[in-house]
PDB file of N, CA and C in Angstrom:
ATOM      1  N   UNK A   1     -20.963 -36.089 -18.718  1.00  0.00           N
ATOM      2  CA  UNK A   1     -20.638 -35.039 -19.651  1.00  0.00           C
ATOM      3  C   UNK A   1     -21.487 -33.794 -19.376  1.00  0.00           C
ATOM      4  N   UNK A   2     -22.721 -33.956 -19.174  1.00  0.00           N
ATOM      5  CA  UNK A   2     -24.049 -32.873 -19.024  1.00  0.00           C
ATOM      6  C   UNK A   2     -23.281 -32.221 -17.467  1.00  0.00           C
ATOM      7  N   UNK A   3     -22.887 -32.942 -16.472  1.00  0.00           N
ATOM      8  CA  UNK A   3     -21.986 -32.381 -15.290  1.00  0.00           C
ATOM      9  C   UNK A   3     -21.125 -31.368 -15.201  1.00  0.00           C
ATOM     10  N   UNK A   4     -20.069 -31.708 -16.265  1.00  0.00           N
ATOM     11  CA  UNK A   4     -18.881 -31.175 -16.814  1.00  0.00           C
ATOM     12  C   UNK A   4     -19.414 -29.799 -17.725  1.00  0.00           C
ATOM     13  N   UNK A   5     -20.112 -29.836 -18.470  1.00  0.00           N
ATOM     14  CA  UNK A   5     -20.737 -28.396 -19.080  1.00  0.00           C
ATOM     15  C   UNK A   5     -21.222 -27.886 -18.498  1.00  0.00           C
ATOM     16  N   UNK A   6     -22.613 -27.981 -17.622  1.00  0.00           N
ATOM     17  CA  UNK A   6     -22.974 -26.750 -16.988  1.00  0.00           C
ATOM     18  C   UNK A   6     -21.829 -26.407 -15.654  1.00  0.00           C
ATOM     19  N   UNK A   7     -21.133 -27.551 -15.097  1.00  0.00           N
ATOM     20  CA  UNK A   7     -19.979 -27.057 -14.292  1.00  0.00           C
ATOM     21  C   UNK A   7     -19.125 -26.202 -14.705  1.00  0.00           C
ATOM     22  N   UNK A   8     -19.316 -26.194 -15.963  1.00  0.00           N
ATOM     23  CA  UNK A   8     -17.713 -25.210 -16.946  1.00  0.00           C
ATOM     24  C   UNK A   8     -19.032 -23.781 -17.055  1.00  0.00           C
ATOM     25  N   UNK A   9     -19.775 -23.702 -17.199  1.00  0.00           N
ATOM     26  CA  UNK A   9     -20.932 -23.166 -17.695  1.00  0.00           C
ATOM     27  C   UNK A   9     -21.321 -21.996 -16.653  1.00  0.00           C
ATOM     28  N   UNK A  10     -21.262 -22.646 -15.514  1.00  0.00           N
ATOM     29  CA  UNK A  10     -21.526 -21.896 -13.997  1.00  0.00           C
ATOM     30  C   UNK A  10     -19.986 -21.170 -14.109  1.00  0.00           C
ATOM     31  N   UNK A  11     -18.782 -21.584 -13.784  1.00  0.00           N
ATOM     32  CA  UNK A  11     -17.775 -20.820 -13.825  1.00  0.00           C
ATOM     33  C   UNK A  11     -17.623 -20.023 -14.661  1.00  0.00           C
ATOM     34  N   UNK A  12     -18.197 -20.087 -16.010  1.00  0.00           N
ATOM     35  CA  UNK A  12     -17.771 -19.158 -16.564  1.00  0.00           C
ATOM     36  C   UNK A  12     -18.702 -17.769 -16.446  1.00  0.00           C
ATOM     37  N   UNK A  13     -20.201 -17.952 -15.841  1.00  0.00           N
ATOM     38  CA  UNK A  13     -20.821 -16.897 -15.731  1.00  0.00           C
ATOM     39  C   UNK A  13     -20.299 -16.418 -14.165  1.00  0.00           C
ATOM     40  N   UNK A  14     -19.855 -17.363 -13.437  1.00  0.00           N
ATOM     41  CA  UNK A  14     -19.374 -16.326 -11.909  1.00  0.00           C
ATOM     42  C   UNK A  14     -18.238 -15.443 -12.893  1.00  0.00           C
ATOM     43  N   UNK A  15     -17.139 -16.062 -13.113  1.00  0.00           N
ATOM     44  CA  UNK A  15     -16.159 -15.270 -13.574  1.00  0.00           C
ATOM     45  C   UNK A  15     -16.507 -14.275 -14.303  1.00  0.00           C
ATOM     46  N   UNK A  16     -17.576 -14.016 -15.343  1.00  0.00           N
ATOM     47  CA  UNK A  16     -17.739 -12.686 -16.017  1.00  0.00           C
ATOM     48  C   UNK A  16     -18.625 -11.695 -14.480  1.00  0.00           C
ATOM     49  N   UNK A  17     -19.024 -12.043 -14.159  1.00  0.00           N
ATOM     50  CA  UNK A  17     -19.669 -11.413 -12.582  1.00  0.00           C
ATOM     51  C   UNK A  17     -18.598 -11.125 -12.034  1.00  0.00           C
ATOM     52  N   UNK A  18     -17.732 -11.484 -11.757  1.00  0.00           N
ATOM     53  CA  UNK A  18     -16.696 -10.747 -10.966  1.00  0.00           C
ATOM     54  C   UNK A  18     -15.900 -10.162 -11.945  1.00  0.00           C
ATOM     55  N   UNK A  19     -15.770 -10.024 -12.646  1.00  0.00           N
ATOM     56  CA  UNK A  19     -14.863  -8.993 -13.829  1.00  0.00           C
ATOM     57  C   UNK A  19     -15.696  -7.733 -14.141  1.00  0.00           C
ATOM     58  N   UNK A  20     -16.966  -8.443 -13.921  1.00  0.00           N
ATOM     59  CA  UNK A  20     -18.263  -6.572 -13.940  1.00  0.00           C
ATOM     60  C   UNK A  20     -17.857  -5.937 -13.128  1.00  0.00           C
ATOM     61  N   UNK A  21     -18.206  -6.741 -11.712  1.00  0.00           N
ATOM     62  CA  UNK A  21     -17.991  -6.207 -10.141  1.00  0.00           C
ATOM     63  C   UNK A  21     -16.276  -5.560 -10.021  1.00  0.00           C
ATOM     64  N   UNK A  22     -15.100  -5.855 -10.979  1.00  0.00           N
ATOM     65  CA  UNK A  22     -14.215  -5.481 -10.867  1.00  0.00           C
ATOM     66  C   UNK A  22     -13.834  -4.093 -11.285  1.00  0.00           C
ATOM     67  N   UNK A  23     -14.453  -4.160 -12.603  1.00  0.00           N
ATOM     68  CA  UNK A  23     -14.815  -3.216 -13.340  1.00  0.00           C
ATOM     69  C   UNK A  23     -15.168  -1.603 -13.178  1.00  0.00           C
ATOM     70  N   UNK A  24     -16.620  -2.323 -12.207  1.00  0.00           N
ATOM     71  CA  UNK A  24     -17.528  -1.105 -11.602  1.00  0.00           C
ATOM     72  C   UNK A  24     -16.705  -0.577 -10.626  1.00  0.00           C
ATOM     73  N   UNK A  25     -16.182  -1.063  -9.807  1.00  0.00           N
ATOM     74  CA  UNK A  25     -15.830  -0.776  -8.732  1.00  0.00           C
ATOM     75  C   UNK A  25     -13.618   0.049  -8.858  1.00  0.00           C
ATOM     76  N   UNK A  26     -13.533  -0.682 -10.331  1.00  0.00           N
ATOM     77  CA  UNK A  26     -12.022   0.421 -10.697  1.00  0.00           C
ATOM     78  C   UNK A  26     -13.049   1.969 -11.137  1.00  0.00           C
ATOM     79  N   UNK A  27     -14.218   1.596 -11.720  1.00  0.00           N
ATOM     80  CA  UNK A  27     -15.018   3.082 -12.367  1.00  0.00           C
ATOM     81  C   UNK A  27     -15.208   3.793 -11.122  1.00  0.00           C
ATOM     82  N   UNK A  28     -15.932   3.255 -10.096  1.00  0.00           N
ATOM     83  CA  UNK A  28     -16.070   4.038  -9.366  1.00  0.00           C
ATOM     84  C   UNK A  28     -14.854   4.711  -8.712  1.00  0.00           C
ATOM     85  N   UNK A  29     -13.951   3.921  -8.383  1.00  0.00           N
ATOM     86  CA  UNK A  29     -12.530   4.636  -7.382  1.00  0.00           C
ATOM     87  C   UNK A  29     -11.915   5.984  -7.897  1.00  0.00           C
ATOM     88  N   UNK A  30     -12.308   5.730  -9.949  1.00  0.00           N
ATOM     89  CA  UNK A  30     -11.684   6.372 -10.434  1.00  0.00           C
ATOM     90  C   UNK A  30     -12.386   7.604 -10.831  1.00  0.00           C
ATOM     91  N   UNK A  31     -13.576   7.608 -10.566  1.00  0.00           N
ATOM     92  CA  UNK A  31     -15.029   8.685 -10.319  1.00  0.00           C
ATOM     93  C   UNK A  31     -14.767   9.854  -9.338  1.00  0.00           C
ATOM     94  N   UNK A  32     -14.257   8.809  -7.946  1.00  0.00           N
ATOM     95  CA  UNK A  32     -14.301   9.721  -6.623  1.00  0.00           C
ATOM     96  C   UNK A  32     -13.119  10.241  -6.377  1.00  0.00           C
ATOM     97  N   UNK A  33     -12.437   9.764  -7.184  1.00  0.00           N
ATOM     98  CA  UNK A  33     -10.463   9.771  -7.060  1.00  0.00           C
ATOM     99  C   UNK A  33     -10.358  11.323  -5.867  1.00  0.00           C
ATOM    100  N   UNK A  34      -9.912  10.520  -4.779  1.00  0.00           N
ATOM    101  CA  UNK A  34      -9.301  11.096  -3.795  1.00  0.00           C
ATOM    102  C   UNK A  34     -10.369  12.137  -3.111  1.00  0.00           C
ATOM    103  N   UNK A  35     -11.381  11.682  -3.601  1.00  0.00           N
ATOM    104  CA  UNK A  35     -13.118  12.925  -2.940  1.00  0.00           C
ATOM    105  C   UNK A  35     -13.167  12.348  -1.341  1.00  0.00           C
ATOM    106  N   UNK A  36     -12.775  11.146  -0.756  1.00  0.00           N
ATOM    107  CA  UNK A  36     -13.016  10.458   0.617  1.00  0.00           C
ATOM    108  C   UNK A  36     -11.860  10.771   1.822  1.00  0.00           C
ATOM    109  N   UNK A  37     -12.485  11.184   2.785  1.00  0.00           N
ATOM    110  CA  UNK A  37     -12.010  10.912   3.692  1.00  0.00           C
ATOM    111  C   UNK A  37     -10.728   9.542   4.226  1.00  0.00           C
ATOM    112  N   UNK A  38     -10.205   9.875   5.143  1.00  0.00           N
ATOM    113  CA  UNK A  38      -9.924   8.381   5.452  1.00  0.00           C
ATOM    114  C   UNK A  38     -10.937   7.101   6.115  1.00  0.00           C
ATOM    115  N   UNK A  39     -11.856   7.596   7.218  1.00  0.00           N
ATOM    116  CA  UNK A  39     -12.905   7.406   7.963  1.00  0.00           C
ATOM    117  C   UNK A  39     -14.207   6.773   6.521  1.00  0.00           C
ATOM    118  N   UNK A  40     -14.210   7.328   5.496  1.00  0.00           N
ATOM    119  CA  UNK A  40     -14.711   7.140   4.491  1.00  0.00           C
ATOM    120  C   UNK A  40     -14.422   6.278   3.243  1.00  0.00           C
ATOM    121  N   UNK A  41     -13.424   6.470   3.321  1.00  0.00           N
ATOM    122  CA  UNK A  41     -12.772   5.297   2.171  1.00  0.00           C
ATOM    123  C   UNK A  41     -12.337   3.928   2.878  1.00  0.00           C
ATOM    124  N   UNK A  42     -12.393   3.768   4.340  1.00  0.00           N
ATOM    125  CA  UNK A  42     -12.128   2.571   4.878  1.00  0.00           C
ATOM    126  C   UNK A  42     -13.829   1.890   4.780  1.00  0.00           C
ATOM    127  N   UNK A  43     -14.836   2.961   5.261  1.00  0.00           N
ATOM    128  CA  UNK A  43     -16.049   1.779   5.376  1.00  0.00           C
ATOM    129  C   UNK A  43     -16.165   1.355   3.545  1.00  0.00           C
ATOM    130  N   UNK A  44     -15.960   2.202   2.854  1.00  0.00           N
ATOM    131  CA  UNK A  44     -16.665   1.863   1.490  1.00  0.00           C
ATOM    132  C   UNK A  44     -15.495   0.546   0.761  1.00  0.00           C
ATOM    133  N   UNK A  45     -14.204   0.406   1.372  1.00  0.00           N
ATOM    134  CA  UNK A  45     -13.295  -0.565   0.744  1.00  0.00           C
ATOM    135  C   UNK A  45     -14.105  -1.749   1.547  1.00  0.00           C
ATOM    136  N   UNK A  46     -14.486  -1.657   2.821  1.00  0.00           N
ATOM    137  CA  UNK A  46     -14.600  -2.983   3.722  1.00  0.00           C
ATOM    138  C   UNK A  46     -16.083  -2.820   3.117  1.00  0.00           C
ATOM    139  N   UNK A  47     -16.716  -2.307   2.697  1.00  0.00           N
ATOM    140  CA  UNK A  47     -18.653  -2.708   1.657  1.00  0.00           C
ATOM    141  C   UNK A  47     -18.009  -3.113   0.559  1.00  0.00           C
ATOM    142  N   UNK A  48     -17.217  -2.843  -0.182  1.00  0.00           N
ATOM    143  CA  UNK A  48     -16.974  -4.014  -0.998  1.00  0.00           C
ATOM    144  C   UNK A  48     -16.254  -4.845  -1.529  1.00  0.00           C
ATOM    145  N   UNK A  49     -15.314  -4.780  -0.442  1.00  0.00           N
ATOM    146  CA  UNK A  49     -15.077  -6.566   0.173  1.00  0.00           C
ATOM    147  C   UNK A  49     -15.880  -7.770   0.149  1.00  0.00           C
ATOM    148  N   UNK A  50     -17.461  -7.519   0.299  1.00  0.00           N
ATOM    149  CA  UNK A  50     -18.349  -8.147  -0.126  1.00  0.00           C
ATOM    150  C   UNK A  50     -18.439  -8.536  -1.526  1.00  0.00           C
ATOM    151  N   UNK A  51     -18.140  -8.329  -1.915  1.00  0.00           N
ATOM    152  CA  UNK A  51     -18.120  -8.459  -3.787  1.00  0.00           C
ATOM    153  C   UNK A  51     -19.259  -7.639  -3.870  1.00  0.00           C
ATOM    154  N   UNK A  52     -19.679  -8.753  -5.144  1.00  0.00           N
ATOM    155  CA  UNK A  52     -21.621  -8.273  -6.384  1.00  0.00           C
ATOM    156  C   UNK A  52     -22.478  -8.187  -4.944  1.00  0.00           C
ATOM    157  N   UNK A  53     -22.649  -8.994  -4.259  1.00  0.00           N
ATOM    158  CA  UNK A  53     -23.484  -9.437  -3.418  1.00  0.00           C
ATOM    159  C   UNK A  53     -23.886  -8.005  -2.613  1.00  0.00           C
ATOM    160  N   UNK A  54     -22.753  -7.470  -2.308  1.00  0.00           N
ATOM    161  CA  UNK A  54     -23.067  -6.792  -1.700  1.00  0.00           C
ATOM    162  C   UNK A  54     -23.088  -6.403   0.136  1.00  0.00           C
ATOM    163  N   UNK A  55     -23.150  -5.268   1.145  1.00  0.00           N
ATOM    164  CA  UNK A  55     -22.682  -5.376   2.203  1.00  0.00           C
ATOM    165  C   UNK A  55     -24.100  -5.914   2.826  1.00  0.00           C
ATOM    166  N   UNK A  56     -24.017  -6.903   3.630  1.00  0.00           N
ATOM    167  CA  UNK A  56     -25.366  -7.320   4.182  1.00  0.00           C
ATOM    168  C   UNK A  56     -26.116  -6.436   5.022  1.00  0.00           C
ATOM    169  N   UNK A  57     -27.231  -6.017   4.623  1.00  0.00           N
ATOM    170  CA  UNK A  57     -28.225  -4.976   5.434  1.00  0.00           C
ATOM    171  C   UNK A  57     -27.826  -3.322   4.910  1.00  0.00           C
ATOM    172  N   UNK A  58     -26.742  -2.974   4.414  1.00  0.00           N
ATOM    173  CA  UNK A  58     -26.884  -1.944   3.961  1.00  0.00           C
ATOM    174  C   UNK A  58     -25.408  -1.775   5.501  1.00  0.00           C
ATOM    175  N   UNK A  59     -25.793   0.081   4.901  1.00  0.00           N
ATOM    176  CA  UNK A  59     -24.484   0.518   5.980  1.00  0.00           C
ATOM    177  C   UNK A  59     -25.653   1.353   6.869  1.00  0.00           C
ATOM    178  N   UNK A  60     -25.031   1.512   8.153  1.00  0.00           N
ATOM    179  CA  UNK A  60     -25.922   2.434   8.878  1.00  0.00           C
ATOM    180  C   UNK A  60     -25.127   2.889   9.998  1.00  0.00           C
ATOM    181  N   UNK A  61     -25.443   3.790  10.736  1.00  0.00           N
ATOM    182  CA  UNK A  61     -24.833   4.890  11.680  1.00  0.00           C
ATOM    183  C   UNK A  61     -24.012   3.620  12.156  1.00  0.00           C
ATOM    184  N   UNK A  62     -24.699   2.579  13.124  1.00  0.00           N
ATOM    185  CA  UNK A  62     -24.462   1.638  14.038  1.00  0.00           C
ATOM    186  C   UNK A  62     -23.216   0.970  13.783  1.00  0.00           C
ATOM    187  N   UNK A  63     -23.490   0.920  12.230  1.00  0.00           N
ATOM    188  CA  UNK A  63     -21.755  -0.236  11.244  1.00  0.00           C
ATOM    189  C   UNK A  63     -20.994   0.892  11.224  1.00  0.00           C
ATOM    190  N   UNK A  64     -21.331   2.092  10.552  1.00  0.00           N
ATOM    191  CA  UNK A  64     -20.306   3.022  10.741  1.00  0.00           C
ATOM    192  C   UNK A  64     -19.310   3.314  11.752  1.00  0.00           C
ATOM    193  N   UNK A  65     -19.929   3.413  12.912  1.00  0.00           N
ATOM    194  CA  UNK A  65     -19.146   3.723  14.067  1.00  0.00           C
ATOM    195  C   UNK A  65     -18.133   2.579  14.405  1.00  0.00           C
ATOM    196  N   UNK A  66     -19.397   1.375  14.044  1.00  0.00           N
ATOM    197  CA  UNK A  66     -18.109  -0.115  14.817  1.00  0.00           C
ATOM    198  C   UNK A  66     -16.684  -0.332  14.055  1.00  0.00           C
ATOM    199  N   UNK A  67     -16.533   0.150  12.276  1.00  0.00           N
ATOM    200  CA  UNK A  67     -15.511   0.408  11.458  1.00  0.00           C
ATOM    201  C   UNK A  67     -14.843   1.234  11.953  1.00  0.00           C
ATOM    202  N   UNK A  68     -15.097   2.198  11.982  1.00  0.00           N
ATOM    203  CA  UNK A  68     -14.568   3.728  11.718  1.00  0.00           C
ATOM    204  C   UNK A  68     -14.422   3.938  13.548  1.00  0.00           C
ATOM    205  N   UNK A  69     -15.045   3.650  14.775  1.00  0.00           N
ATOM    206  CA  UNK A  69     -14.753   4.069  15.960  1.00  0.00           C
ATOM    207  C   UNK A  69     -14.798   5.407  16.203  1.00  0.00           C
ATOM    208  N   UNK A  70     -15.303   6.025  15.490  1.00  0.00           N
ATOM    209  CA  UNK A  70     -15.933   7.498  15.219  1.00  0.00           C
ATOM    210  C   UNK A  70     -17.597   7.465  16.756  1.00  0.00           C
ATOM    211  N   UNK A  71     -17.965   8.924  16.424  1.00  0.00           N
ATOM    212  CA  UNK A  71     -18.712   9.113  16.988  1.00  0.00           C
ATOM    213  C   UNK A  71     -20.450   9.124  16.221  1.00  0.00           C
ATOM    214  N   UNK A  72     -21.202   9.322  16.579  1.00  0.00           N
ATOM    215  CA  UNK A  72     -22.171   9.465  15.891  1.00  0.00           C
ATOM    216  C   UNK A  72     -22.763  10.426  15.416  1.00  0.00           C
ATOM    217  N   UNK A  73     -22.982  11.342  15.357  1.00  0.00           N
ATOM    218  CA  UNK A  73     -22.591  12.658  14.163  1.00  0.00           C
ATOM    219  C   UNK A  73     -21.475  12.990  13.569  1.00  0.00           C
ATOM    220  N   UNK A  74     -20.071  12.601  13.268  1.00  0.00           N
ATOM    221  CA  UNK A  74     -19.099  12.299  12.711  1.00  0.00           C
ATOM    222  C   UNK A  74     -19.916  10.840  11.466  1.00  0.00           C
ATOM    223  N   UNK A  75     -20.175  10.185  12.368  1.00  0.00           N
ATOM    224  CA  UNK A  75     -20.812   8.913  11.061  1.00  0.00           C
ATOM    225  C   UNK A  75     -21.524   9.270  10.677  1.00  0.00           C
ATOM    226  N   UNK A  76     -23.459  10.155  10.819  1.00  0.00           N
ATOM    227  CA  UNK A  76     -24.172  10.281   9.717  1.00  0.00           C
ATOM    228  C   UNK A  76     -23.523  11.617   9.123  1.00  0.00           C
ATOM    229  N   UNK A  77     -22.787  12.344   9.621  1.00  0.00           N
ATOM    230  CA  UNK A  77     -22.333  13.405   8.770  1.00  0.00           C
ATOM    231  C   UNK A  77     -21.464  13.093   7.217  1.00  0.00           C
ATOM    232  N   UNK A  78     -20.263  11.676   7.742  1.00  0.00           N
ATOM    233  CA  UNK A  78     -19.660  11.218   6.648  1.00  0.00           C
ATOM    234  C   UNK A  78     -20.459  10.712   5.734  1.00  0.00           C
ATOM    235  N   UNK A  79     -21.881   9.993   6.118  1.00  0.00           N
ATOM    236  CA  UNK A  79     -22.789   9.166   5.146  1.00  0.00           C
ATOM    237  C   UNK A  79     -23.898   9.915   4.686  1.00  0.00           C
ATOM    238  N   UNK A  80     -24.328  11.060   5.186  1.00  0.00           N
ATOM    239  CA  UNK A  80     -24.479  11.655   4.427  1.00  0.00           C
ATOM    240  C   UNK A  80     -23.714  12.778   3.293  1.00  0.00           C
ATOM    241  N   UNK A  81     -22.293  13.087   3.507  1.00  0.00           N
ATOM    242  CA  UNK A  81     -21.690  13.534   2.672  1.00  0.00           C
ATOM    243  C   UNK A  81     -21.630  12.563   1.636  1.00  0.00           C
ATOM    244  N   UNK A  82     -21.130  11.412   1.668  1.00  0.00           N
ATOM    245  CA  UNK A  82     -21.432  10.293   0.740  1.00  0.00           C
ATOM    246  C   UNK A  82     -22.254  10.236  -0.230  1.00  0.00           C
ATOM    247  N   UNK A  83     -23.648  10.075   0.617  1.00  0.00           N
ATOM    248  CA  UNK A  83     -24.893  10.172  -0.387  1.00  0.00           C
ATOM    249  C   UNK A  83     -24.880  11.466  -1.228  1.00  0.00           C
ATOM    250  N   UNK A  84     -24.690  12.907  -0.774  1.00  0.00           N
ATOM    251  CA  UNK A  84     -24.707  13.856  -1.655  1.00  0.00           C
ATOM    252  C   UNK A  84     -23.957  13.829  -2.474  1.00  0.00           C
ATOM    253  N   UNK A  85     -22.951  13.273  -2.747  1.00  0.00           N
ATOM    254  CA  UNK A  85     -21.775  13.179  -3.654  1.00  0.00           C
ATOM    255  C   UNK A  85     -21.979  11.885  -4.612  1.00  0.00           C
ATOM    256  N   UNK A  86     -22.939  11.195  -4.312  1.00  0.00           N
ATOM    257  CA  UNK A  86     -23.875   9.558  -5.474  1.00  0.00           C
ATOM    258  C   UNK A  86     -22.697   9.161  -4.963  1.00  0.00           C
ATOM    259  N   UNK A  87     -21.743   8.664  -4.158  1.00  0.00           N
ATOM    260  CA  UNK A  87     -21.214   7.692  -3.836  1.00  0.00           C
ATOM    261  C   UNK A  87     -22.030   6.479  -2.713  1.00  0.00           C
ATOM    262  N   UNK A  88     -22.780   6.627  -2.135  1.00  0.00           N
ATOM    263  CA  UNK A  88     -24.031   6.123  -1.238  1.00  0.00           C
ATOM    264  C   UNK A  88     -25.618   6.581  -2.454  1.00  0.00           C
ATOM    265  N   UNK A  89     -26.181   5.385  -2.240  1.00  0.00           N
ATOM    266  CA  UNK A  89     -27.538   5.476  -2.179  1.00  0.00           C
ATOM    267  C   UNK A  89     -28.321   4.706  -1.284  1.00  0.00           C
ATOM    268  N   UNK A  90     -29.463   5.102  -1.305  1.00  0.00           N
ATOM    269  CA  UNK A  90     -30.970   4.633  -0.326  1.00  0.00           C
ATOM    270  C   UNK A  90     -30.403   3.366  -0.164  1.00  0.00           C
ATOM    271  N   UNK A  91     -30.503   2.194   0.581  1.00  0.00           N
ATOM    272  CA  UNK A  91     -30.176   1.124   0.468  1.00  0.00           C
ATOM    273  C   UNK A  91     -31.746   0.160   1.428  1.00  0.00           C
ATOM    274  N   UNK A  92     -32.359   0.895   2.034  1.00  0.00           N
ATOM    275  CA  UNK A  92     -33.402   0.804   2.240  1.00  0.00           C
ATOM    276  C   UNK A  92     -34.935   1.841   2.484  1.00  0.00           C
ATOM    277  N   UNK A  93     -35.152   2.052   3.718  1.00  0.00           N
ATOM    278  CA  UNK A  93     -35.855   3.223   4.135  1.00  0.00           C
ATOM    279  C   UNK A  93     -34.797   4.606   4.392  1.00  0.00           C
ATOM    280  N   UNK A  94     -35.213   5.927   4.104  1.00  0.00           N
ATOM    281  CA  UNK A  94     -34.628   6.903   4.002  1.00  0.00           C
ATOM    282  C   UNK A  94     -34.922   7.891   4.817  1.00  0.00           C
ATOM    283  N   UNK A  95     -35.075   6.823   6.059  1.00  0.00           N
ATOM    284  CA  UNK A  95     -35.735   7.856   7.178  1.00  0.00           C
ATOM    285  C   UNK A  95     -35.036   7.339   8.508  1.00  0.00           C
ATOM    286  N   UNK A  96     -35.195   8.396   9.641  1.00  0.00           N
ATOM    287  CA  UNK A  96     -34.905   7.875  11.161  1.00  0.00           C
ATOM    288  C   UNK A  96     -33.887   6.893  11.178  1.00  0.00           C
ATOM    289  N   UNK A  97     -34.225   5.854  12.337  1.00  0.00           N
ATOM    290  CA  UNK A  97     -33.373   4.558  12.485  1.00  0.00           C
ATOM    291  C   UNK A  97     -33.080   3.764  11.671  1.00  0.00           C
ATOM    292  N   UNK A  98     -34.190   3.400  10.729  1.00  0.00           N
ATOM    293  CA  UNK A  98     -33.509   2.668   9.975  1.00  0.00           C
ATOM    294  C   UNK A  98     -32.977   2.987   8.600  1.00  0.00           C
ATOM    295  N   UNK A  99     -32.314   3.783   8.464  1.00  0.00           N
ATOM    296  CA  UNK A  99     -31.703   4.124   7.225  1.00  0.00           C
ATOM    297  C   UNK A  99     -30.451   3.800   7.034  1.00  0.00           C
ATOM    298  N   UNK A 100     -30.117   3.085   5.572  1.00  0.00           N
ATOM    299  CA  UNK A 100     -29.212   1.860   5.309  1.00  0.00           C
ATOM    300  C   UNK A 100     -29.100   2.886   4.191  1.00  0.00           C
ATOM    301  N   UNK A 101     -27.613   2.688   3.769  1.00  0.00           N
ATOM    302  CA  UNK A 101     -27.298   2.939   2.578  1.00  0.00           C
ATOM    303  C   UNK A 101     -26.341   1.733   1.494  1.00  0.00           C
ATOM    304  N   UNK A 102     -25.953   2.103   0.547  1.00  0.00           N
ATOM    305  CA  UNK A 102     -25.026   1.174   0.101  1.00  0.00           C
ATOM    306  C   UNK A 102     -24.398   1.695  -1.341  1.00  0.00           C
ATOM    307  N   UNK A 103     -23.212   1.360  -1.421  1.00  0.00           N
ATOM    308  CA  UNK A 103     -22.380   1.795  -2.445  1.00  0.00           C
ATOM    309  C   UNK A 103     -23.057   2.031  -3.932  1.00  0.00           C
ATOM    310  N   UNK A 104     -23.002   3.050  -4.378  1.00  0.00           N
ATOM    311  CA  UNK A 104     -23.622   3.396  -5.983  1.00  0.00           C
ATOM    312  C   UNK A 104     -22.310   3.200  -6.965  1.00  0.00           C
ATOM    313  N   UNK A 105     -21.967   1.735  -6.613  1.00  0.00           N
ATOM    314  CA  UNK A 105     -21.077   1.705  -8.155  1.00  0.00           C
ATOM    315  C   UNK A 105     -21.697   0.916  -9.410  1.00  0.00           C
ATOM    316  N   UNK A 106     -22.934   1.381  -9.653  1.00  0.00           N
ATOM    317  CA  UNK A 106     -23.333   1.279 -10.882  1.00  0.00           C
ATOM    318  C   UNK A 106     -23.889   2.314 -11.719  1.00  0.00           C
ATOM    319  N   UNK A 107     -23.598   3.827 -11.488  1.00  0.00           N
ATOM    320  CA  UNK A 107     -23.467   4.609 -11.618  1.00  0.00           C
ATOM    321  C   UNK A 107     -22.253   6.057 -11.509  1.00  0.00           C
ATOM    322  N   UNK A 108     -21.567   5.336 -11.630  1.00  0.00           N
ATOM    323  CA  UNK A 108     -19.933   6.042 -11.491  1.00  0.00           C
ATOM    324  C   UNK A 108     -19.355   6.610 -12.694  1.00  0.00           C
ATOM    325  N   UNK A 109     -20.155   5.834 -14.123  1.00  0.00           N
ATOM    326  CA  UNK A 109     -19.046   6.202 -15.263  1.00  0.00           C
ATOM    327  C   UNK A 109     -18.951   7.381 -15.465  1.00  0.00           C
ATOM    328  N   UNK A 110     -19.917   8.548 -14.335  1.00  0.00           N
ATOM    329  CA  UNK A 110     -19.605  10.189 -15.226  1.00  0.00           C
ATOM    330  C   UNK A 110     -18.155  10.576 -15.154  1.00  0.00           C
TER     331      UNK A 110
END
């Protein structure tokens, strides 16, 4: 019986987690409505494809290009347009090589 409850118990907290993550992520689409590129709205649909969890390591020039087949000032130019627009934030260090970003949909409701 103790099996059966926290088994019902666990599903029911994933399921409200993905109804947040559903949530955030209709707020955000409906935030940026039509602000993206094409090159731009493909990496940010395939980051969260990942769900809550999130895109592993963040996004960076390197993922950009391998999505998008773009060049590399075409990619930090799109990711940083991103970030100026709070659709990207810091996702790690905010410098040089290693700078990762990752989707700000927990901040979208303006």
């Amino acid at each position: 019986m103790e099996y059966f409850v926290k088994t019902t118990l666990d599903a029911q907290i994933e399921a409200e987690a993905q109804i947040d993550f559903t949530l955030k992520k209709t707020r955000f689409f409906d935030h940026f409505n039509d602000q993206f590129n094409e090159r731009q709205l493909s990496v940010i649909k395939r980051m969260l494809e990942e769900g809550a969890k999130g895109f592993e390591g963040g996004m960076n020039a390197r993922k950009y290009i391998g999505i998008t087949k773009t060049s590399k000032a075409t990619a930090t130019r799109d990711m940083q347009q991103l970030l100026e627009m709070g659709a990207f934030v810091f996702a790690g260090k905010a410098e040089g090589r290693s700078t990762s970003y990752r989707v700000n949909i927990e901040n979208s409701d303006s």
